[in-house]
C-alpha atoms as a PDB file:
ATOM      1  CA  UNK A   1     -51.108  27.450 -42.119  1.00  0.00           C
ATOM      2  CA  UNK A   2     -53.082  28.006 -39.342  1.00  0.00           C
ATOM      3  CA  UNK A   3     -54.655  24.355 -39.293  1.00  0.00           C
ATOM      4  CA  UNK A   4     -51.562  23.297 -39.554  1.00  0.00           C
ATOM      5  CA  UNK A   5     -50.404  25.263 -36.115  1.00  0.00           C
ATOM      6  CA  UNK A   6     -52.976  24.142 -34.416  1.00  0.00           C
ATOM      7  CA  UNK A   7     -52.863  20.680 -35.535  1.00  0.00           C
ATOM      8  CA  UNK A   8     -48.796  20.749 -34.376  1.00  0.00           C
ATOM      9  CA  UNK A   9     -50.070  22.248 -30.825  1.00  0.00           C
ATOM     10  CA  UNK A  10     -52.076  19.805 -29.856  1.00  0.00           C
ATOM     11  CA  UNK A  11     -49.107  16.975 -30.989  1.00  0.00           C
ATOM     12  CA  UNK A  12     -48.445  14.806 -28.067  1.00  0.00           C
ATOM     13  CA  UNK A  13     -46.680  11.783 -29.692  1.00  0.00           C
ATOM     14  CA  UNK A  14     -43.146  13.021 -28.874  1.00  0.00           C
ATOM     15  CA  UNK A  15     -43.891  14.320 -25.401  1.00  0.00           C
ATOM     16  CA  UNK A  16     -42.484  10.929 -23.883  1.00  0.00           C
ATOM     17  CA  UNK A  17     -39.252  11.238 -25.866  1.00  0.00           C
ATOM     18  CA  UNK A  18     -38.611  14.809 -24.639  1.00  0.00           C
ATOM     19  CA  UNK A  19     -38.995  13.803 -21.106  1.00  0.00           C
ATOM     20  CA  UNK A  20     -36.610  10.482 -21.422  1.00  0.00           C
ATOM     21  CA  UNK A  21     -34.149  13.307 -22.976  1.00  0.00           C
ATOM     22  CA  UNK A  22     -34.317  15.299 -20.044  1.00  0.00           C
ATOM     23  CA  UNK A  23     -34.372  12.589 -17.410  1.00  0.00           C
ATOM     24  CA  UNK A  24     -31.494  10.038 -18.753  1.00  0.00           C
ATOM     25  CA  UNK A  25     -28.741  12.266 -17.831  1.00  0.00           C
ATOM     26  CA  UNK A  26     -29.970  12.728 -13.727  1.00  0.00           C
ATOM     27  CA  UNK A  27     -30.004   8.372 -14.420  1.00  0.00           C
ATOM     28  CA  UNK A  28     -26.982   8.195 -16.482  1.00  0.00           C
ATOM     29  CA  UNK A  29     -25.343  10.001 -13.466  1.00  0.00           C
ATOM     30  CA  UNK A  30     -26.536   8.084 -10.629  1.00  0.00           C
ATOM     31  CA  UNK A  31     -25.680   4.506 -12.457  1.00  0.00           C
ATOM     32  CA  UNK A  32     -22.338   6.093 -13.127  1.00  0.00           C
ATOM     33  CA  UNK A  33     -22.198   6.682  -9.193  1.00  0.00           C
ATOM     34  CA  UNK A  34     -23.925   3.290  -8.060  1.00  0.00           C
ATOM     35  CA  UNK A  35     -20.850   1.677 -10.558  1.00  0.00           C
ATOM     36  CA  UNK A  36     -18.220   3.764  -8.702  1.00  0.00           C
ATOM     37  CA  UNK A  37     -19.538   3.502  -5.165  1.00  0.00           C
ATOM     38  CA  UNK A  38     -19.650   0.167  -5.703  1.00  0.00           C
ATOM     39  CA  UNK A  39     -16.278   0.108  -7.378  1.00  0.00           C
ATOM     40  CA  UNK A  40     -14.648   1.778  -3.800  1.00  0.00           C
ATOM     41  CA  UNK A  41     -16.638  -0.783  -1.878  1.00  0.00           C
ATOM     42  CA  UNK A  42     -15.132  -3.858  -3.803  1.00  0.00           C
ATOM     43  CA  UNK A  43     -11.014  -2.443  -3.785  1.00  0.00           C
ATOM     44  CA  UNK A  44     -11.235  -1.579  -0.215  1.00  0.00           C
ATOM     45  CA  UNK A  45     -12.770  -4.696   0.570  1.00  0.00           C
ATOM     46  CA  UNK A  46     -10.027  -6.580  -1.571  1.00  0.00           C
ATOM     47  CA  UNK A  47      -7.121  -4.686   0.287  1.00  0.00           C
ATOM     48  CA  UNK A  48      -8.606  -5.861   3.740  1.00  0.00           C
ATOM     49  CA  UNK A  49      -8.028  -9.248   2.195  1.00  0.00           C
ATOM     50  CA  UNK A  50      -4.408  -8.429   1.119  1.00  0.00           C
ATOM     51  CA  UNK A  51      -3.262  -6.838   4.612  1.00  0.00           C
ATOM     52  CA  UNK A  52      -4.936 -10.161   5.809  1.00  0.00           C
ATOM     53  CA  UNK A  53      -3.171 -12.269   3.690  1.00  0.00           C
ATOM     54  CA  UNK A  54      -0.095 -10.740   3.728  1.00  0.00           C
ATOM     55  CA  UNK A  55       0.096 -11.043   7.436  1.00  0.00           C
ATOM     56  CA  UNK A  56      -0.715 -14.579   7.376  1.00  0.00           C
ATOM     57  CA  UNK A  57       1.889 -15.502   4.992  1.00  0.00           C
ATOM     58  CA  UNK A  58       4.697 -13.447   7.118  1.00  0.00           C
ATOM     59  CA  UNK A  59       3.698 -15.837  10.145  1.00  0.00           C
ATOM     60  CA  UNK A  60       4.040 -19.068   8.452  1.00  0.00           C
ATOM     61  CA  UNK A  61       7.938 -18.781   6.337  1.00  0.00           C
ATOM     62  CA  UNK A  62      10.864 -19.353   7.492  1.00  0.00           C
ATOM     63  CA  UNK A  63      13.447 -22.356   7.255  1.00  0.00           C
ATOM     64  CA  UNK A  64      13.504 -24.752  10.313  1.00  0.00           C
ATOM     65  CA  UNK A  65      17.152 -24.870  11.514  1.00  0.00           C
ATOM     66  CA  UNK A  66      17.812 -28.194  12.987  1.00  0.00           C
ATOM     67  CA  UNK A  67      20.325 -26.569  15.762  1.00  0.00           C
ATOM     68  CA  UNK A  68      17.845 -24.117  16.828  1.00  0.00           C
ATOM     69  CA  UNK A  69      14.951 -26.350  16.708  1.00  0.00           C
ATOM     70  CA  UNK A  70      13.285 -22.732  15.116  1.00  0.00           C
ATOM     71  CA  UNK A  71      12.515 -21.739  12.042  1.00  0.00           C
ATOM     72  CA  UNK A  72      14.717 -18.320  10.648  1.00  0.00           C
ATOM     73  CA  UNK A  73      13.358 -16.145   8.195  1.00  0.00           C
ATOM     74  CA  UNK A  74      15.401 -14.323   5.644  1.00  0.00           C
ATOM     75  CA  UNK A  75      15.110 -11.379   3.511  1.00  0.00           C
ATOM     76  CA  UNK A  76      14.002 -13.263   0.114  1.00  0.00           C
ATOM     77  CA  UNK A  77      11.081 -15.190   1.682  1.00  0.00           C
ATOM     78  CA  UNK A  78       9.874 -11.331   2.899  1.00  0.00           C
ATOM     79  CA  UNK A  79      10.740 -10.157  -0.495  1.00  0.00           C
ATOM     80  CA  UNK A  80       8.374 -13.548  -1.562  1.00  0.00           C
ATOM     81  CA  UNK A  81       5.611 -12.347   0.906  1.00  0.00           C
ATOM     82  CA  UNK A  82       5.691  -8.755  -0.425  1.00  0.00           C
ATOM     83  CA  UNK A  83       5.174 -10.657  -4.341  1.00  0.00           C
ATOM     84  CA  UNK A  84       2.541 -12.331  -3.012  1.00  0.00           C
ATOM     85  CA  UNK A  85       0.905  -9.346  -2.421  1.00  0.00           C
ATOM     86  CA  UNK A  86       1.504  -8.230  -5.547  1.00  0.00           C
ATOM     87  CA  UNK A  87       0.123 -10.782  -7.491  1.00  0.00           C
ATOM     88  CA  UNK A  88      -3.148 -11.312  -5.159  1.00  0.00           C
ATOM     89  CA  UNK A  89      -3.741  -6.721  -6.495  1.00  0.00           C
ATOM     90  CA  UNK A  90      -3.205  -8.083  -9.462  1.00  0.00           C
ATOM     91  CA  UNK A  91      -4.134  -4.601 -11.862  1.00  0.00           C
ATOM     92  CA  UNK A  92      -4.355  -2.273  -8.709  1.00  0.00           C
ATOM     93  CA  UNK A  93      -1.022  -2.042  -8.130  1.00  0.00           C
ATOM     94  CA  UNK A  94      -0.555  -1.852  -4.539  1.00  0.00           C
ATOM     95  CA  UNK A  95       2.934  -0.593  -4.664  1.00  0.00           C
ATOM     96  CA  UNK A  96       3.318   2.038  -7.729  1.00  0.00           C
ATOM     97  CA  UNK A  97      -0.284   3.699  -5.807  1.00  0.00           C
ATOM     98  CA  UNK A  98       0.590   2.644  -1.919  1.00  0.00           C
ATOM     99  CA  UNK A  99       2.893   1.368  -0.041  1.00  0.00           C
ATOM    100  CA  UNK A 100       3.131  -1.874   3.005  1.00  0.00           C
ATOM    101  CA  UNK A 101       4.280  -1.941   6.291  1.00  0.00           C
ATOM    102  CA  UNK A 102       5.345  -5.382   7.615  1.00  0.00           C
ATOM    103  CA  UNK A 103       6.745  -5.662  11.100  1.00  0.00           C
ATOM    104  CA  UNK A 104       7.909  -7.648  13.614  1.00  0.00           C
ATOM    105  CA  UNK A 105       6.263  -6.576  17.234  1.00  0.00           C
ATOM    106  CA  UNK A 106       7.860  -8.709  20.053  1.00  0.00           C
ATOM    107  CA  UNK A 107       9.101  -8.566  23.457  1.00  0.00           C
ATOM    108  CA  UNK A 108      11.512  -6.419  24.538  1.00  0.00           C
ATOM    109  CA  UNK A 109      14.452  -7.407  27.210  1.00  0.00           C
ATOM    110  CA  UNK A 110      12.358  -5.204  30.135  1.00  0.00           C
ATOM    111  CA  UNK A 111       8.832  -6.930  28.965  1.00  0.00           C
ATOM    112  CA  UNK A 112       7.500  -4.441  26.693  1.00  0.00           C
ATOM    113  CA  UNK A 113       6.824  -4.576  23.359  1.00  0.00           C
ATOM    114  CA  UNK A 114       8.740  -3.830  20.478  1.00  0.00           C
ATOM    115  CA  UNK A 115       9.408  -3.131  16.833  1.00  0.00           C
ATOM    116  CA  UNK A 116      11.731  -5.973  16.217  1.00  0.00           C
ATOM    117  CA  UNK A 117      12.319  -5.665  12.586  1.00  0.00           C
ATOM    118  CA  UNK A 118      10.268  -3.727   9.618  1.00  0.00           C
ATOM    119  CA  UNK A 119      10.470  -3.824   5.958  1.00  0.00           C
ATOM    120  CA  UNK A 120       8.533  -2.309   3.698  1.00  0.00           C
ATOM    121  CA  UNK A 121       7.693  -1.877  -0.083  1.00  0.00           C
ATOM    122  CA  UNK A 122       5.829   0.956  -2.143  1.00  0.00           C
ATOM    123  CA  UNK A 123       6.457   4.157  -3.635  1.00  0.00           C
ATOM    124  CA  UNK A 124       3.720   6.047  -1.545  1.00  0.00           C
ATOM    125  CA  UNK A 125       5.876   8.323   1.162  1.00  0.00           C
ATOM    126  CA  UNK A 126       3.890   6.911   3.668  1.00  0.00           C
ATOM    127  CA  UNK A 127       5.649   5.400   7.155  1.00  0.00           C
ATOM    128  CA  UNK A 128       3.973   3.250  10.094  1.00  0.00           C
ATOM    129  CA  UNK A 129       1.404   5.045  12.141  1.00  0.00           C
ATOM    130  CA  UNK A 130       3.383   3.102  15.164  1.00  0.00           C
ATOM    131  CA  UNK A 131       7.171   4.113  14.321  1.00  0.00           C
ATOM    132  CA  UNK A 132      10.057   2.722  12.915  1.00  0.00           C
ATOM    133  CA  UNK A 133      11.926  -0.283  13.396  1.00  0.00           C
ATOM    134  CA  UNK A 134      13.513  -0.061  17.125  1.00  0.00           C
ATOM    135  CA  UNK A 135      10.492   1.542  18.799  1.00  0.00           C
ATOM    136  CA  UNK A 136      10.021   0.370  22.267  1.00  0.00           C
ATOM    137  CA  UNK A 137      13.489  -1.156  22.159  1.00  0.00           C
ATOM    138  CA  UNK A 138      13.709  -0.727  25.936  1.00  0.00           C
ATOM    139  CA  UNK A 139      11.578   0.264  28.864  1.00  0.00           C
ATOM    140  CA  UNK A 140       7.810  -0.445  28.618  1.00  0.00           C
ATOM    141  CA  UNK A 141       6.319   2.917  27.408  1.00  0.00           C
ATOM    142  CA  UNK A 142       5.379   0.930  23.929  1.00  0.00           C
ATOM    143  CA  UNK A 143       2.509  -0.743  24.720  1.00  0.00           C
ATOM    144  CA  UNK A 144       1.584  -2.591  21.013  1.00  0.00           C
ATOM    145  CA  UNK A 145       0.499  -1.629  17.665  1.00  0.00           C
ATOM    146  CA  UNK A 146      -3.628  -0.678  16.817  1.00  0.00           C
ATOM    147  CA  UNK A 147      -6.049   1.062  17.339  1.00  0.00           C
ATOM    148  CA  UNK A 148      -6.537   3.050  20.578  1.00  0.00           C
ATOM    149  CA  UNK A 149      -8.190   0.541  22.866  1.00  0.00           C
ATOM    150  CA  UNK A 150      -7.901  -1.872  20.413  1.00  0.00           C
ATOM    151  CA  UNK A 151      -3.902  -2.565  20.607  1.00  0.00           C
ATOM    152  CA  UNK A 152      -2.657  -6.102  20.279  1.00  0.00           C
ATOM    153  CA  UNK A 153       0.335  -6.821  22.075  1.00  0.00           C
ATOM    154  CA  UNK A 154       2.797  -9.991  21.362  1.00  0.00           C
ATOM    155  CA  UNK A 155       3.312 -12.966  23.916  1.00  0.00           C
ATOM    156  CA  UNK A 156       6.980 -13.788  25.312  1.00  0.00           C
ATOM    157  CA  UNK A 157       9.074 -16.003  23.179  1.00  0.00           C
ATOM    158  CA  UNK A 158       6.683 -15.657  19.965  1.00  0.00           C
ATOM    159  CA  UNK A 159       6.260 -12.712  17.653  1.00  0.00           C
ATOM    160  CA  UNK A 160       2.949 -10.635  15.989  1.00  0.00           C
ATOM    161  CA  UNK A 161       3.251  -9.830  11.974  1.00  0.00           C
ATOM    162  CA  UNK A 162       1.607  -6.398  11.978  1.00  0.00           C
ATOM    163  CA  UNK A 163       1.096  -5.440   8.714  1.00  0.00           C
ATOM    164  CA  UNK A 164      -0.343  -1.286   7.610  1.00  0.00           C
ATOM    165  CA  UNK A 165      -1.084  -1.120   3.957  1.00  0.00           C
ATOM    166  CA  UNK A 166      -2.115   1.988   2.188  1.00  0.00           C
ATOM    167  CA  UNK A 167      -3.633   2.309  -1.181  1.00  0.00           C
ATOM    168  CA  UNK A 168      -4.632   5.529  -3.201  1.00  0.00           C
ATOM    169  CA  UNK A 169      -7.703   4.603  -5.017  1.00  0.00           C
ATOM    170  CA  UNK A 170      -7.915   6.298  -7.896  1.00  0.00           C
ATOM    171  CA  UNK A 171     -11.959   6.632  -9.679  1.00  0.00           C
ATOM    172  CA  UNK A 172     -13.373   4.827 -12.439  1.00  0.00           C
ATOM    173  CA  UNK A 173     -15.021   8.481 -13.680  1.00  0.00           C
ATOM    174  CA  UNK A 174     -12.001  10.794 -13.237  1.00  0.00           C
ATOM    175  CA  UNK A 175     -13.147  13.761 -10.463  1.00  0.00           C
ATOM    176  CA  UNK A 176     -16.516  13.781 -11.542  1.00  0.00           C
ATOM    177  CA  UNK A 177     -18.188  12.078  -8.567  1.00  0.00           C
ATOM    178  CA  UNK A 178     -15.322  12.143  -5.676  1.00  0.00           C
ATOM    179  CA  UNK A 179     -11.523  12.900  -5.524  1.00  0.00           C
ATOM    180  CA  UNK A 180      -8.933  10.190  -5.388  1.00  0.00           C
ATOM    181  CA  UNK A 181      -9.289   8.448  -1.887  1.00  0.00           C
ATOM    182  CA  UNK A 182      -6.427   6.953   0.401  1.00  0.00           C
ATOM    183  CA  UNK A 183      -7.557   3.791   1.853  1.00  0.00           C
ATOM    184  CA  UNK A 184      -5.975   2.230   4.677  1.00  0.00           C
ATOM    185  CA  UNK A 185      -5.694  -1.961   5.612  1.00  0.00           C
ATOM    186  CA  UNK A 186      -4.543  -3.321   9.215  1.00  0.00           C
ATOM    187  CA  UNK A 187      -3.945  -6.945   9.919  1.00  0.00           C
ATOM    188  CA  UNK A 188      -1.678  -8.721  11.960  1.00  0.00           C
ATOM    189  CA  UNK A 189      -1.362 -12.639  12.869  1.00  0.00           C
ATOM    190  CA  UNK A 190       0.641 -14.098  15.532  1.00  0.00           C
ATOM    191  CA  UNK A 191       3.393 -16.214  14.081  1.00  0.00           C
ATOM    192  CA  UNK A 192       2.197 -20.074  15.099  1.00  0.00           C
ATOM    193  CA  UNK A 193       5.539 -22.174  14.327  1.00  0.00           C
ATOM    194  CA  UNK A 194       8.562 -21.674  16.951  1.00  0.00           C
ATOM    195  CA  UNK A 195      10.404 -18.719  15.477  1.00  0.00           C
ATOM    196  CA  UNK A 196      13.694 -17.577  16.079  1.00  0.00           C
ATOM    197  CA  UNK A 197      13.402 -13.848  17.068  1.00  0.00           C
ATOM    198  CA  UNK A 198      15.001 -10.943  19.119  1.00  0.00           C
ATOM    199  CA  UNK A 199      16.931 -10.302  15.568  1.00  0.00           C
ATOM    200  CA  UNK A 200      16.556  -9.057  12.155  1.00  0.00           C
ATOM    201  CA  UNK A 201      16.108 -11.375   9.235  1.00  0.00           C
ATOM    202  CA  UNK A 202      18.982 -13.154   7.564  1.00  0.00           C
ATOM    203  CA  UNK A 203      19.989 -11.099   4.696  1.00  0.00           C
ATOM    204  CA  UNK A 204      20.781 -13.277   2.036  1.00  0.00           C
ATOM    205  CA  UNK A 205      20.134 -10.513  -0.899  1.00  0.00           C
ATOM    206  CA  UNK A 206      21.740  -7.488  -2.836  1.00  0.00           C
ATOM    207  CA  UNK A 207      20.982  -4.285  -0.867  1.00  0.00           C
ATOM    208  CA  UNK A 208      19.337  -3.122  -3.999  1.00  0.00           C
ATOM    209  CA  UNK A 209      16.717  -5.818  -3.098  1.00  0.00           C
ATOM    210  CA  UNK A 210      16.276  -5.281   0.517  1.00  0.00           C
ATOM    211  CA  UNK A 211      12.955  -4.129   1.493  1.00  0.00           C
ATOM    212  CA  UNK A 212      14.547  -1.647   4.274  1.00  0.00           C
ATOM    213  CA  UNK A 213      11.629   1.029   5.327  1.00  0.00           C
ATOM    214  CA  UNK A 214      14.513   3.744   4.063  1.00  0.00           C
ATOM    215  CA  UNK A 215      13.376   2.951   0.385  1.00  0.00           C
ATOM    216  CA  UNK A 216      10.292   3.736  -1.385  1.00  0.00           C
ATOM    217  CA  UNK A 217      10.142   1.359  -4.487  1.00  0.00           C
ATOM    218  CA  UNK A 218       8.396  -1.519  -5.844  1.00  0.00           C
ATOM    219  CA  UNK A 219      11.132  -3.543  -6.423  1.00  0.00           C
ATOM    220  CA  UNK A 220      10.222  -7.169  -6.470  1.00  0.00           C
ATOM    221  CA  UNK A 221      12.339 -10.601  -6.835  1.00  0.00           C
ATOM    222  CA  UNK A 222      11.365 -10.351 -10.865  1.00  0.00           C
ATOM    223  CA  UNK A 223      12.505  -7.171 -11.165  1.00  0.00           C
ATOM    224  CA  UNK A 224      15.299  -7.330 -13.176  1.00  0.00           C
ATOM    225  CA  UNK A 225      19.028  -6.255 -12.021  1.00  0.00           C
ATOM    226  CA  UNK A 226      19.160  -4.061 -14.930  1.00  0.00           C
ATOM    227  CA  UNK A 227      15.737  -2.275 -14.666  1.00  0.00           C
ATOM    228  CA  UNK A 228      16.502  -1.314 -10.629  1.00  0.00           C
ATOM    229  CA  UNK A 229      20.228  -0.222 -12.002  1.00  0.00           C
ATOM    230  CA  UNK A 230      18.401   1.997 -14.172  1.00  0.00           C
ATOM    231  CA  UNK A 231      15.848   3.165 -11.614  1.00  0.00           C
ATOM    232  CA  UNK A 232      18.205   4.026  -9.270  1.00  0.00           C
ATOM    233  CA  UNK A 233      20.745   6.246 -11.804  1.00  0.00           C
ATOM    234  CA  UNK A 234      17.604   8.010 -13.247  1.00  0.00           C
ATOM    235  CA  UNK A 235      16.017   8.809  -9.797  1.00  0.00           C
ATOM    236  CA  UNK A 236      19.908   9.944  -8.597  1.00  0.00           C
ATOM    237  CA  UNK A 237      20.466  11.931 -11.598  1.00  0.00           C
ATOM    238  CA  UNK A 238      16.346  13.752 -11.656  1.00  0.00           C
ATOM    239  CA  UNK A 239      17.891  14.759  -7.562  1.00  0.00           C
ATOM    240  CA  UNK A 240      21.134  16.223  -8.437  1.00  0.00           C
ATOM    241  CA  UNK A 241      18.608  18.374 -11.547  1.00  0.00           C
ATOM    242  CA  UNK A 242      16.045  19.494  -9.088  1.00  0.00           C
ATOM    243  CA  UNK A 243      19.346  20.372  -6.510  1.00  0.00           C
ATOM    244  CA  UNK A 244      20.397  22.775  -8.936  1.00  0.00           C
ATOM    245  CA  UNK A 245      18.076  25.926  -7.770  1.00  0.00           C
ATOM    246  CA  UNK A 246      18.609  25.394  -4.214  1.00  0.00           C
ATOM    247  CA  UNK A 247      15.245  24.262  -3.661  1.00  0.00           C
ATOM    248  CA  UNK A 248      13.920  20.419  -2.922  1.00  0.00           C
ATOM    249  CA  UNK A 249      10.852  20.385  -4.297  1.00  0.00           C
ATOM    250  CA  UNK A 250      10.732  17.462  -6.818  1.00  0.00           C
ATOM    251  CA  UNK A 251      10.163  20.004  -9.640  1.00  0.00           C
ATOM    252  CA  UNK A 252      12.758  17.970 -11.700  1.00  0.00           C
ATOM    253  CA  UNK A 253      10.075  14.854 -11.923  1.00  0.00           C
ATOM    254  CA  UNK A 254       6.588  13.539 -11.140  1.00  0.00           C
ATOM    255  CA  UNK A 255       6.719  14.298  -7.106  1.00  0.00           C
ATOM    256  CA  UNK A 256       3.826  15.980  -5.417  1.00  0.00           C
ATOM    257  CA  UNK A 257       6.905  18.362  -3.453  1.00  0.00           C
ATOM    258  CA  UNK A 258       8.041  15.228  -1.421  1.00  0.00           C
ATOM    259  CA  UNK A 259       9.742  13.635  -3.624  1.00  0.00           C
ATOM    260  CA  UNK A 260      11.048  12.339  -7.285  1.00  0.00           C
ATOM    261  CA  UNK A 261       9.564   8.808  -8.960  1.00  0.00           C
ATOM    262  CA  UNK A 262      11.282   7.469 -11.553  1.00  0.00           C
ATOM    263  CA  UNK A 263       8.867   5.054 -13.847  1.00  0.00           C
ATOM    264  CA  UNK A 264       6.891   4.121 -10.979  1.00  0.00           C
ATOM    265  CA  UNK A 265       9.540   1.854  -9.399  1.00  0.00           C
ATOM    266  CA  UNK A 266      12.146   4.199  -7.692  1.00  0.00           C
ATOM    267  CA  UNK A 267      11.393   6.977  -5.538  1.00  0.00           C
ATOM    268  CA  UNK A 268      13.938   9.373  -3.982  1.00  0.00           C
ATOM    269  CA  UNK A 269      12.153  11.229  -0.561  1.00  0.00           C
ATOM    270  CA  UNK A 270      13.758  14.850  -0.297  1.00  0.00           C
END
């Protein structure tokens, strides 16, 4: 027996094994991280492309009118800019996790600049870092839309598409390396094609399908009349529910104490 101890002590074969045991979780880990750092890298590069985009496409529709001599944009071709989006995200799914901003910054009658017009699609509760459609309506206090320093303000008789998308990026992992993050895409383009502006867009669509920035949805043009129908009567009805102990706190359905979402389409703010 004791040859045998002895002989087992001074066993080194597995040594090599025991240390890759020990070692491959510490790897495992930091591959998992390299994957998920690189993972935040690639959507938030992605979105910059999609604010980019999107603002790009919001300067070039509209239907020439042969009386203006201008083109005039309507609410389905922003509806069509918004799908375009949407399909570019493909799986991310920029409006059941986020929410767009799209406005129109122009000249105001005094020779500032204005919010013109601003529609917007998402069921984030998240508004324009730069106010709501009207700001700077008169006077010249409103000096553009940007970053501090960085503004960009729009030319007489022409109009800026400033577009402020926000994504919540959830991890590949769960929690286990970082919490979900709240990414944030600016882009704007100046509108190259005479334009008629100083008004909002032709509506030419069911309010339902409006993108007003008093909604928080992700409604788009295939969205079906009966699945927004139903949206809309089970976000009403999950309100009146969470009404009846006097409190507004969204307990009655998946909101985070702002609000109620219904099947990640219709959200009521409270």
């Amino acid at each position: 027996m004791s040859k045998l101890v002895n002989k087992l002590r001074r066993d080194r074969s597995g040594l090599a094994l025991i240390e890759f045991a020990f070692s491959l979780p510490i790897f495992m880990g930091l591959g998992f991280y390299g994957v998920e750092v690189a993972n935040l890298a690639i959507t938030q590069m992605k979105m910059s492309q999609i604010a980019l985009n999107m603002a790009d496409n919001a300067s070039r529709i509209g239907t020439l009118n042969s009386t203006l001599g201008a083109k005039v944009i309507s609410e389905d071709q922003i509806n069509d800019v918004f799908q375009a989006a949407a399909i570019q995200a493909g799986a991310a799914g920029i409006y059941q996790d986020g929410r767009t901003v799209l406005s129109s910054l122009e000249v105001n009658a005094n020779g500032g600049q204005t919010i013109m017009w601003q529609r917007c699609k998402g069921i984030l509760f998240d508004d324009s870092d730069y106010g709501p459609e009207g700001t700077g309506k008169t006077g010249t206090s409103f000096t553009g839309m940007g970053p501090p320093g960085e503004k960009i303000a729009a030319s007489t008789g022409t109009a800026v598409m400033y577009v402020e998308l926000t994504y919540v990026y959830e991890p590949l992992f769960g929690n286990m390396f970082m919490e979900d993050k709240e990414l944030h895409q600016e882009a704007a383009y100046t509108v190259r094609d005479a334009r008629e502006i100083g008004k909002a867009p032709t509506n030419n669509v069911p309010e339902a399908r409006r993108s007003t920035c008093n909604k928080y949805d992700a409604i788009l043009p295939q969205t079906s009349d009966a699945d927004i129908a139903a949206g809309q009567a089970a976000a009403e009805a999950a309100k009146q529910n969470d009404l009846k102990d006097g409190v507004l706190d969204g307990n009655a359905g998946k909101g985070n104490n702002k609000g109620i979402c219904v099947a990640g389409l219709v959200c009521v703010k409270i």
